[in-house]
Protein backbone atom coordinates (compact mmCIF):
# COMPACT_ATOMS: atom_id res chain seq x y z
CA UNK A 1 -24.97 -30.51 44.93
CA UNK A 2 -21.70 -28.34 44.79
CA UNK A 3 -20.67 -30.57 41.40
CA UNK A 4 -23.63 -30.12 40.27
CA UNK A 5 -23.74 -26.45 40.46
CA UNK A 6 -19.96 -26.17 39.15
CA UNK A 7 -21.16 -28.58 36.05
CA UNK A 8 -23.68 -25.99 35.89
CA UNK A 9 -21.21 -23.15 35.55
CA UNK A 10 -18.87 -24.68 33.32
CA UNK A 11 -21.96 -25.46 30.83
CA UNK A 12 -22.74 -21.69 31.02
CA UNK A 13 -19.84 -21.03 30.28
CA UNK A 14 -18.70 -22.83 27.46
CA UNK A 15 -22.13 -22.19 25.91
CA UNK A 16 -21.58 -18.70 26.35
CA UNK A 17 -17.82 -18.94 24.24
CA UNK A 18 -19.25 -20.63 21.86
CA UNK A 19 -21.97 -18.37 20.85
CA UNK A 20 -19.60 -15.79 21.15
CA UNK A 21 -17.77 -17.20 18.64
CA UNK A 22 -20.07 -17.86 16.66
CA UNK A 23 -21.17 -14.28 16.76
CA UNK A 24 -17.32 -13.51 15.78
CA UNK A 25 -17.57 -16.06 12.68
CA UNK A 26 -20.36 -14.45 11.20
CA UNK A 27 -20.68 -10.48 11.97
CA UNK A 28 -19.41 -7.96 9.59
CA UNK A 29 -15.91 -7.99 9.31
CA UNK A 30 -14.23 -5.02 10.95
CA UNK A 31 -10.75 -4.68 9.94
CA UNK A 32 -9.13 -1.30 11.50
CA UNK A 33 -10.71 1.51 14.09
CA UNK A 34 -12.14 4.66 13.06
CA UNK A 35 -10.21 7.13 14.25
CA UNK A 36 -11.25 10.78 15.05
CA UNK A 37 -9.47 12.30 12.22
CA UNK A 38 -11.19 9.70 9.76
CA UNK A 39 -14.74 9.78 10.52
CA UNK A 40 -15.81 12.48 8.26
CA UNK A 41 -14.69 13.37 5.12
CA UNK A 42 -12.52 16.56 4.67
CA UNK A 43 -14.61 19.39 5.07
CA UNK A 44 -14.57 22.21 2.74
CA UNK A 45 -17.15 24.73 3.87
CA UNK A 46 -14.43 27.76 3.59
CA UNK A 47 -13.10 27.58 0.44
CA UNK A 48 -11.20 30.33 -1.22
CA UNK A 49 -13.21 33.08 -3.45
CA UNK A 50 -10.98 32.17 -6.14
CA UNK A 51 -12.17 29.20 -6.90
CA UNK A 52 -15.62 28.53 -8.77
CA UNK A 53 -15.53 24.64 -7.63
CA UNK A 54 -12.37 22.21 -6.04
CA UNK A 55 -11.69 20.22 -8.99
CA UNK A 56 -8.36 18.92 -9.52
CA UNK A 57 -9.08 21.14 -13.58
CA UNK A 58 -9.60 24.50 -12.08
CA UNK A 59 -6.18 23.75 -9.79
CA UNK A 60 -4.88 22.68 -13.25
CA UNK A 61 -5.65 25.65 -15.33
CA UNK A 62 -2.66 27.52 -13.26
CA UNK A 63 -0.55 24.22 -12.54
CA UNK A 64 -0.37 22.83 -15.54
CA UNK A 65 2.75 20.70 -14.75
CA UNK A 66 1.63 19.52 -11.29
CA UNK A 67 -1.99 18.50 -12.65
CA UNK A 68 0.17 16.47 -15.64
CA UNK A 69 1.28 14.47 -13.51
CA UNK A 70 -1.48 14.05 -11.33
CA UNK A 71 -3.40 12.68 -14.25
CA UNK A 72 -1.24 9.84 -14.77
CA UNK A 73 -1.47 8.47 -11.31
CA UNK A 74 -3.50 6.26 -8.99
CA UNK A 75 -4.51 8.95 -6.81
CA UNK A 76 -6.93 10.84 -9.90
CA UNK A 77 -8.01 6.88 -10.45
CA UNK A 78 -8.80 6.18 -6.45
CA UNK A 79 -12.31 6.48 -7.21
CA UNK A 80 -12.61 4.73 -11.18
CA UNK A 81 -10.21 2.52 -10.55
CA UNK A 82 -12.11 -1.40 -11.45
CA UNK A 83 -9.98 -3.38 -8.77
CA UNK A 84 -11.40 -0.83 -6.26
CA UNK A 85 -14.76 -0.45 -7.79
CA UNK A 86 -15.25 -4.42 -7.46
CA UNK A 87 -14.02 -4.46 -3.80
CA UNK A 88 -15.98 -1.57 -2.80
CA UNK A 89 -19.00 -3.49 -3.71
CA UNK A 90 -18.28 -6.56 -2.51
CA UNK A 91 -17.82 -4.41 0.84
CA UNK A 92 -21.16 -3.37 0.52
CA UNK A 93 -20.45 0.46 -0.55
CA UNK A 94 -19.67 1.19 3.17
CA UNK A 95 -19.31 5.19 3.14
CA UNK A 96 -16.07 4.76 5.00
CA UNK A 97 -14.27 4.06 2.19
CA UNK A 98 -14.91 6.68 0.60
CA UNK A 99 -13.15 8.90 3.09
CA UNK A 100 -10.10 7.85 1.15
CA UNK A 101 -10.89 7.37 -2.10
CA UNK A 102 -13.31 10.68 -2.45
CA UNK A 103 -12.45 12.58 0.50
CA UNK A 104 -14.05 15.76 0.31
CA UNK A 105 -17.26 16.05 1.42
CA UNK A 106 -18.55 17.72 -1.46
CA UNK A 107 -17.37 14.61 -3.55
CA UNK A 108 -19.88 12.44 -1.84
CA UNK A 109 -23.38 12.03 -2.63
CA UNK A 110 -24.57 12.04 1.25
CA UNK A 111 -23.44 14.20 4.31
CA UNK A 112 -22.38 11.96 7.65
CA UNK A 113 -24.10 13.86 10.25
CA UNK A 114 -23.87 11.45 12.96
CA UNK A 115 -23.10 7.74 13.85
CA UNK A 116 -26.05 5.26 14.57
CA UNK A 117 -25.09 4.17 18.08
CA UNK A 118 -21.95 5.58 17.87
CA UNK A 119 -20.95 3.28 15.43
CA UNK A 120 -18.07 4.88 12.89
CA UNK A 121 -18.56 2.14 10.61
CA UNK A 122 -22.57 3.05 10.32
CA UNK A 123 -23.10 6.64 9.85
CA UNK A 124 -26.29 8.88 9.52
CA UNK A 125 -26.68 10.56 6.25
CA UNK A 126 -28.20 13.18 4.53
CA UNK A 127 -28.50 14.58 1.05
CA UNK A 128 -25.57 17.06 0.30
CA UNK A 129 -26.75 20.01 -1.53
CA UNK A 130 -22.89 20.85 -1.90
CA UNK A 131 -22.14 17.10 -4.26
CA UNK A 132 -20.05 17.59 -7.23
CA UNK A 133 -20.31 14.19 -9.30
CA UNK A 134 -17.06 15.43 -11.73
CA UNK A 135 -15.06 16.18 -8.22
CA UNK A 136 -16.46 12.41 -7.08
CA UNK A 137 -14.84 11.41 -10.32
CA UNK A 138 -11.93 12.57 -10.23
CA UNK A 139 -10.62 10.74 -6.68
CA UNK A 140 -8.06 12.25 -4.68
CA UNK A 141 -7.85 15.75 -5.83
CA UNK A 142 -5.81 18.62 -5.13
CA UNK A 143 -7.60 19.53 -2.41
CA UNK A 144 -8.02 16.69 -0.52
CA UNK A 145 -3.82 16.93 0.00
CA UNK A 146 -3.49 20.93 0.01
CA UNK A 147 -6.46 22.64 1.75
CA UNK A 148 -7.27 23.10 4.88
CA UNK A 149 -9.47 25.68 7.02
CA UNK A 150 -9.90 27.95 4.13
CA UNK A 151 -5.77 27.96 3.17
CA UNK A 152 -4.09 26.39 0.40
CA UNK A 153 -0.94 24.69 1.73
CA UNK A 154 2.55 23.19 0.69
CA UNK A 155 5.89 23.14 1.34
CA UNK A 156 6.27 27.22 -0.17
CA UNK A 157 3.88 29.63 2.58
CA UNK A 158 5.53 33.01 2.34
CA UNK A 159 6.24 35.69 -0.24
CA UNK A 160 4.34 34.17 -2.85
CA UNK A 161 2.32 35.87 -5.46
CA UNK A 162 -0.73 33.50 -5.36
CA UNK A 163 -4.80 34.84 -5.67
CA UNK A 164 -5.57 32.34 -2.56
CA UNK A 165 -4.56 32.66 0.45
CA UNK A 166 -1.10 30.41 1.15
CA UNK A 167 0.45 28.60 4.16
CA UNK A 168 3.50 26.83 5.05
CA UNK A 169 2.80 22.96 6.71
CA UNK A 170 4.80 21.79 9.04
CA UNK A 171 5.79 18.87 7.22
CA UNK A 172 5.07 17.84 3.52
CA UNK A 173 4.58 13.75 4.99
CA UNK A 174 1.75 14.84 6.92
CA UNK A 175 -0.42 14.66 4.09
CA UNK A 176 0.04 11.39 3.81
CA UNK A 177 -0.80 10.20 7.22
CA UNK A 178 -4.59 10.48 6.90
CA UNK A 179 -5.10 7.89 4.76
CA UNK A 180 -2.02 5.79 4.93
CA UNK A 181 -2.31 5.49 8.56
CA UNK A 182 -5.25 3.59 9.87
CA UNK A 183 -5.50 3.14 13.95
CA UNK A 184 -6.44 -0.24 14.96
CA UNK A 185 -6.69 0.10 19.02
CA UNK A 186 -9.98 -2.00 19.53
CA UNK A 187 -9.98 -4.94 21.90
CA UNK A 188 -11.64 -7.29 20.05
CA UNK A 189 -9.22 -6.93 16.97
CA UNK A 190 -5.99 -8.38 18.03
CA UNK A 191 -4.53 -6.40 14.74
CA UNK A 192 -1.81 -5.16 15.55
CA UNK A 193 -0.43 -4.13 12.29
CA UNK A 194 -2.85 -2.45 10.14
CA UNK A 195 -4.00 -3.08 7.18
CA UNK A 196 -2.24 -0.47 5.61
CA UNK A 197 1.25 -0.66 8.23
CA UNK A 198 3.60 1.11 6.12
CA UNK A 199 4.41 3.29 8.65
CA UNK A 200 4.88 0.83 11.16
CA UNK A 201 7.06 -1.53 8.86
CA UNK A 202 9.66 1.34 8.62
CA UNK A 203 9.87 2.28 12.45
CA UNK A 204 10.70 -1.45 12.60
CA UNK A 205 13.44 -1.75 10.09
CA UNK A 206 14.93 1.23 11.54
CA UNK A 207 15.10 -0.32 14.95
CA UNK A 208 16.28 -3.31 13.52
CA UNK A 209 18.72 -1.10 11.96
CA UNK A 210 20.19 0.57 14.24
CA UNK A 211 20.49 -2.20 16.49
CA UNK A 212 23.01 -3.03 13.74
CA UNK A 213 24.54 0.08 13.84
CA UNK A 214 23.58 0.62 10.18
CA UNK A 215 22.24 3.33 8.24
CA UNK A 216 19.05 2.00 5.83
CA UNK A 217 20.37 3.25 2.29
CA UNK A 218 17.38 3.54 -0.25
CA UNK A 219 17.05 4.22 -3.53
CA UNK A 220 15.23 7.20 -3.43
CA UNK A 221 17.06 8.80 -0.76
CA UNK A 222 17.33 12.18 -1.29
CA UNK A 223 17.34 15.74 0.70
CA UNK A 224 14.35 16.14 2.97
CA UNK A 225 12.30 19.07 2.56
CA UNK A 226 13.11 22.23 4.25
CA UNK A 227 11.79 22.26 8.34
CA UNK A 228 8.86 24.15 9.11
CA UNK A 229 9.47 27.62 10.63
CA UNK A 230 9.11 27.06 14.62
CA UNK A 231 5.98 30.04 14.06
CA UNK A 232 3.76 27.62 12.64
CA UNK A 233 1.95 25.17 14.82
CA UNK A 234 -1.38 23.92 14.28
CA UNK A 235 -1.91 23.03 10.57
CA UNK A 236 -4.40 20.93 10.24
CA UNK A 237 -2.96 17.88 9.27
CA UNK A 238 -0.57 16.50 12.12
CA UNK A 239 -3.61 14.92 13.98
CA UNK A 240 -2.13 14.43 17.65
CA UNK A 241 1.33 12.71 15.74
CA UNK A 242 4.72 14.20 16.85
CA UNK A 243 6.37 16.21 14.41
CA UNK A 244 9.64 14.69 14.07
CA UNK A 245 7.58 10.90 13.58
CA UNK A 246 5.88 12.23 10.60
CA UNK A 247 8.98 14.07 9.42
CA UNK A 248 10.65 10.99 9.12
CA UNK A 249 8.86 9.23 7.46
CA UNK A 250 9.78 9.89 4.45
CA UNK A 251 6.68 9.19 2.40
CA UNK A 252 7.30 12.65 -0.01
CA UNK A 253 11.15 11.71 -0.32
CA UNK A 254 10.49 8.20 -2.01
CA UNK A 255 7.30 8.76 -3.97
CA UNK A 256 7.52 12.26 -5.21
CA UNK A 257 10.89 12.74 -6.53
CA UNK A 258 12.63 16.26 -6.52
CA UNK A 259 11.95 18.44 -9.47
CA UNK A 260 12.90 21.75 -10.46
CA UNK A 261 10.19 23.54 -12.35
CA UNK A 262 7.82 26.78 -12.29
CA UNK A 263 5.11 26.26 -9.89
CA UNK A 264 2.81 28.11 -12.88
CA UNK A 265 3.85 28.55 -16.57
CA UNK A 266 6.41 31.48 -17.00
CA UNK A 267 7.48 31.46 -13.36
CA UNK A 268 10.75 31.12 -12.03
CA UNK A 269 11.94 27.77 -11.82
CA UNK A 270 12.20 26.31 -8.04
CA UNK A 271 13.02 23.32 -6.39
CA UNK A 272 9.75 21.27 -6.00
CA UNK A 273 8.27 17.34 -6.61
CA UNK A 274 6.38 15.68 -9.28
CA UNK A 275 3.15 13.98 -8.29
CA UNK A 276 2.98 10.88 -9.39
CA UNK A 277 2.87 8.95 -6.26
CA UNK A 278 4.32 5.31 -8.17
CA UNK A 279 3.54 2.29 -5.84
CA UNK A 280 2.47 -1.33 -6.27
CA UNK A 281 0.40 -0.22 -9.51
CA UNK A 282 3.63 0.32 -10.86
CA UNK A 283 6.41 -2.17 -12.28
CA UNK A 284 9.23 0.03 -12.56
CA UNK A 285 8.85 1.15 -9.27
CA UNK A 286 8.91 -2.37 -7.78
CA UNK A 287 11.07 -3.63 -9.42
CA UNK A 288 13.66 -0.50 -9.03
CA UNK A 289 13.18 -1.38 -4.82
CA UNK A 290 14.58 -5.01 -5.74
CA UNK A 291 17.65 -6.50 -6.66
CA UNK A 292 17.11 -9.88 -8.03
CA UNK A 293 20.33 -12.65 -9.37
CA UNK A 294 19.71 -15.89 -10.06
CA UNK A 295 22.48 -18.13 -10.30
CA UNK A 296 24.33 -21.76 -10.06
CA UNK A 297 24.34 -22.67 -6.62
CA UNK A 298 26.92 -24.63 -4.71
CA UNK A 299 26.86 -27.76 -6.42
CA UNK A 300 26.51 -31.14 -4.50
CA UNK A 301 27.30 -34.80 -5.26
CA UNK A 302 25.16 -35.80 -8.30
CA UNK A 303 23.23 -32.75 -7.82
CA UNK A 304 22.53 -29.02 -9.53
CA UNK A 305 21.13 -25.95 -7.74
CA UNK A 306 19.69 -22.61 -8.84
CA UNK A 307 19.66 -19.85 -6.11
CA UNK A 308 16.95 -16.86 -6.84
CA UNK A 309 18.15 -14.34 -4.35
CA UNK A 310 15.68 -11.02 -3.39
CA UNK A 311 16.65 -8.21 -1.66
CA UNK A 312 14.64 -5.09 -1.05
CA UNK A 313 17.42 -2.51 -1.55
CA UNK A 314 15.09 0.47 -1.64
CA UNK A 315 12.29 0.92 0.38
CA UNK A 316 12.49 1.61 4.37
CA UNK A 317 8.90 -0.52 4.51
CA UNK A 318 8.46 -4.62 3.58
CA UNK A 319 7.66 -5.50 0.05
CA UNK A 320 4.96 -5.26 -0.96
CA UNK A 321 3.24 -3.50 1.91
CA UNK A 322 -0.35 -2.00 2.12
CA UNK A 323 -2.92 -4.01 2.35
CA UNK A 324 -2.53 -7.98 2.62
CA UNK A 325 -3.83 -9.00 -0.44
CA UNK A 326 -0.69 -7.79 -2.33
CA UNK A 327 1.98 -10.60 -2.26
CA UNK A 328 4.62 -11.80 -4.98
CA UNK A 329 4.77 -15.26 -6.01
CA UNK A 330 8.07 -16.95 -6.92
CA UNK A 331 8.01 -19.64 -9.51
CA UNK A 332 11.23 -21.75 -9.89
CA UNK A 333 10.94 -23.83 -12.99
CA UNK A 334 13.11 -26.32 -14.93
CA UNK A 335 12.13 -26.49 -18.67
CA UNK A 336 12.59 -29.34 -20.95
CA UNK A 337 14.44 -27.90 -24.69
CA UNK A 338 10.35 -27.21 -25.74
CA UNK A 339 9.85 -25.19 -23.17
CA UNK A 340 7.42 -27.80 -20.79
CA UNK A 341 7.63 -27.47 -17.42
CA UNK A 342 9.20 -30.48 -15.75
CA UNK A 343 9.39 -29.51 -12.14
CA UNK A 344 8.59 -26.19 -10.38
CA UNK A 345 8.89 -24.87 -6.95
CA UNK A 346 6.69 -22.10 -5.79
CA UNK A 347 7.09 -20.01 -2.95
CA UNK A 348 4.59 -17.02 -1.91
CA UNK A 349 6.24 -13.25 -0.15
CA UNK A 350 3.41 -12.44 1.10
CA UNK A 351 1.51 -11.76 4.98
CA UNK A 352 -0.70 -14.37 6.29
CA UNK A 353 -4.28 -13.15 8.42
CA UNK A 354 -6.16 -14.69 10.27
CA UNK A 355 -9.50 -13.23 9.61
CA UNK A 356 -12.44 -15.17 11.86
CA UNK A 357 -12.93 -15.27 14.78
CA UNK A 358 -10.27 -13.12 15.69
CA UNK A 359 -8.28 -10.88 13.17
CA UNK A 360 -4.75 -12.16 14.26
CA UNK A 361 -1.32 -12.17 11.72
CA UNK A 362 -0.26 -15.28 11.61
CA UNK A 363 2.71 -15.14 9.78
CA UNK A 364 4.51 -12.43 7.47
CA UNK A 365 6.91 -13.85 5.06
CA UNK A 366 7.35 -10.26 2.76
CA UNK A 367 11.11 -8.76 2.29
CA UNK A 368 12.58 -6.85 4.81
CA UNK A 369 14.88 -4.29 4.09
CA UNK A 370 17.89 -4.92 3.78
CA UNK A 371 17.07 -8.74 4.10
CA UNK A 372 18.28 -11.01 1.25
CA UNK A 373 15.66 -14.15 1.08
CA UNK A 374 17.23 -17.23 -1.01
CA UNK A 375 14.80 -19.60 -3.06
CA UNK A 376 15.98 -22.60 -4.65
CA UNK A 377 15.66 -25.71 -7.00
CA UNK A 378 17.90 -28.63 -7.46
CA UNK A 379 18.11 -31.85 -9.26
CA UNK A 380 19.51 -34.69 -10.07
CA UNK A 381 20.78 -34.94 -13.55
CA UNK A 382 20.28 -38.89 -13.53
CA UNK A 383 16.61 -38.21 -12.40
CA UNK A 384 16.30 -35.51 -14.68
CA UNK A 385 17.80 -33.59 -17.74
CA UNK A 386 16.28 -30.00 -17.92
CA UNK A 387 17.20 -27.72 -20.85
CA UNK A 388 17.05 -25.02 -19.15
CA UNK A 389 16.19 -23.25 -15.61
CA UNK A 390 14.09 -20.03 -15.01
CA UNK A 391 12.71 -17.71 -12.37
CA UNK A 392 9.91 -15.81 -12.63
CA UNK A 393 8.60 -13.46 -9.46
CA UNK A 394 5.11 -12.16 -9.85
CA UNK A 395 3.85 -8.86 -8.34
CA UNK A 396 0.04 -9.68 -7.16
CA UNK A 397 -2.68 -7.86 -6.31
CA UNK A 398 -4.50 -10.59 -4.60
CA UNK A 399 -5.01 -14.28 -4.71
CA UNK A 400 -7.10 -16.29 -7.01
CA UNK A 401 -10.19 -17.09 -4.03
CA UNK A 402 -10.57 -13.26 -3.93
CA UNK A 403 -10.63 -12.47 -7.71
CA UNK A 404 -13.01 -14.86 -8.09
CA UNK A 405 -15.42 -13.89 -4.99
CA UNK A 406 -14.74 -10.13 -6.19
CA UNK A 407 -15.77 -11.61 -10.00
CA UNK A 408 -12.72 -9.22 -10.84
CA UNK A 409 -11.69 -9.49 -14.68
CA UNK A 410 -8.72 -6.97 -14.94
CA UNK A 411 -5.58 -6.94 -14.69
CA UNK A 412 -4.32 -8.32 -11.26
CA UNK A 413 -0.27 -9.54 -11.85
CA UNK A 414 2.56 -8.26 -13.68
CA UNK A 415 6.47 -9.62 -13.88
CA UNK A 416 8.79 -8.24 -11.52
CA UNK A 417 11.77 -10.11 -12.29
CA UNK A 418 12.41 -13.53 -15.04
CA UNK A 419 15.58 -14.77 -16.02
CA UNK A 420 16.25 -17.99 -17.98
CA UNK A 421 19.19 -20.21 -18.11
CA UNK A 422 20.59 -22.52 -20.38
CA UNK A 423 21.98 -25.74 -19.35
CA UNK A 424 24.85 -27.41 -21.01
CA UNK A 425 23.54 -30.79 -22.76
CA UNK A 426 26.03 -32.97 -23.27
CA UNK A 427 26.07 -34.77 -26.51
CA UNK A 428 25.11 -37.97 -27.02
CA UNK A 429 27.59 -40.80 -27.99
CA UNK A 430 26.50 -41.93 -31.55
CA UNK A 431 25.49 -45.60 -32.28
CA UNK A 432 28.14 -47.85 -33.81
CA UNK A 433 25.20 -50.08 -35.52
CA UNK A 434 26.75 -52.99 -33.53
């Protein structure tokens, strides 16, 4: 009777896992937390008299300069952009998302007044008498960075001239964190880099670092802003995250480089940064944060090799980082003298998810800083006779199952890094006619 009962059990049990499972292999796809300071969009209720709407062209008609370069970058395209458009409705137009990529509330169509069930991921809405379909348009605006509570802010808070009211943040990288920082604390997600681990990525290298007893030396290392005065406290934007974390990040430093220009046309020139935000969407900026040779490699008895050597030499985070669709692919090819591809080797940088049941990483093969990662080809030359070798490394935006689910058309690669070389062919000994 006892087996039986314990056979019993076990049965339960296992029938129990495996509908739980199955429940895991099918339910909507959750891939980071909601956190408190991302379940709502930014709210703008007090706004200042000044301004007849928030739209990135009323900032602009002051700062001309600082809305220039806003136009050109992916932040005024977060909304329009196609590769977003396509996998925002693949998602299903989840309102989340648009907590980043339209994140006033008066950019969005509906007002989140509640959560069904306390669900983040399935709010309640409501029409929003306050929508403004050209703010919607125009993405991540001006305000969704620099106001808060009524106050315009930035890294300038006292003494100036402006018909707003001004304030000094604590930090000029903690505008960054809201979006570029996405919690993933639930038990059932086993994620424990998210999706968009930037941050985490550089506290890593910097362990790793100074382990080393090494200072990480970036490209686009340059002064950090000036410190906040020890007056100011609460701004609005911190969220709960120590000061000196977010201070040191570094976000500002790297993709807004120092500039010294009028805040508004006939002002006094001051120090300040351009706005362009440059990233993965852009292939001078990749390809500045790697230093690529590809060269003979130690030769071996009756055999030639070509080393393809990658280093990230400036960025603190891996390469690419975000989310883990972005990757670079490595082809190693050698060429016949019409340019045919005899052999290739193919290698992918890239971070590997499990997604079902479980959202677990499996594996993360991306550069490091710091980290030089060696990819090779060799041959035999009585096997083979190439005319020539070549490397090519591809910057991707995802891989070819998700462009076609996402029935994506665009753009989604460009060429980091592609060098050919030629191989001496020796020439052949002419016939005698013998």
């Amino acid at each position: 009777m006892k087996i039986k009962h314990k056979t019993i059990l076990i049965a339960a049990a296992a029938s129990t896992l495996i509908a739980f499972l199955g429940w895991r292999m099918v339910r909507p796809l959750e891939i980071f937390s909601v956190s408190p300071r991302f379940e709502y969009p930014l709210a703008t209720a007090n706004i200042p008299t000044v301004f007849p709407n928030l739209r990135a062209e009323t900032c602009g008609a002051c700062h001309t300069a600082v809305h220039r370069d806003w136009k050109t970058s992916m932040h005024a395209q977060a909304w329009s952009d196609p590769y977003f458009q396509a996998d925002y409705k693949n998602e299903g137009n989840k309102q989340i998302c648009l907590n980043c990529h339209t994140p006033l509330d008066r950019q969005q169509k509906f007002r989140v007044i509640g959560f069904h069930v306390g669900d983040k991921w399935n709010p309640v809405l409501a029409p929003n008498p306050q929508f403004d379909p050209v703010a919607k348009r125009e993405g991540v605006t001006c305000a969704a960075c620099h106001l808060r509570h009524g106050v315009i802010y930035g890294p300038y808070g006292v003494g100036l001239k402006a018909p707003h009211p001004t304030a000094r943040w604590n930090n000029s990288n903690e505008v960054c964190v809201r979006c570029h920082v996405v919690n993933n604390r639930r038990w059932d997600v086993f994620y424990r880099l998210p999706p968009c681990g930037t941050v985490a990525e550089i506290a890593s290298a910097r362990r790793r670092f100074a382990l080393r007893h090494q200072n990480i030396e970036t490209t686009f290392r340059i002064s950090p802003s000036p410190a906040a005065p020890a007056t100011l406290a609460d701004d609005g934007y911190g969220a709960g995250i120590p000061a000196g974390k977010v201070a040191a990040l570094n976000c500002v430093e790297c993709h807004m480089p120092a500039v010294e220009r009028p805040l508004v046309p006939g002002g006094a020139p001051r120090a300040g940064r351009q706005h362009l935000w440059r990233g993965g969407h852009d292939p001078r900026t990749v390809t500045a944060v790697l230093r690529a040779t590809f060269e003979a490699g130690a030769p071996a008895p009756g055999q030639q090799r070509y080393v393809l050597t990658l280093t990230n030499t400036g960025a603190e985070h891996d390469v690419p980082t975000g989310v883990p669709d972005r990757h670079l692919n490595v082809d190693l090819r050698l060429l016949d003298a019409a340019g045919r591809v005899l052999r290739s080797e193919t290698y992918a940088i890239e971070r590997t998810v499990l997604w079902r049941p479980f959202i677990v990483d499996l594996w993360d093969t991306r550069l490091k800083p710091g980290e030089p990662r060696r990819y090779s080809i060799a041959f035999s030359s009585n096997a083979i006779r190439p005319a020539s070798v070549e490397a090519v490394v591809r910057y991707e935006f995802m891989d070819a199952s998700h462009r076609a689910r996402l029935h994506y058309r665009g753009a989604a690669s460009y060429v980091v890094f592609q060098r050919q070389i030629l191989l001496h062919q020796p020439a052949e000994t002419p016939h005698s006619g013998l």
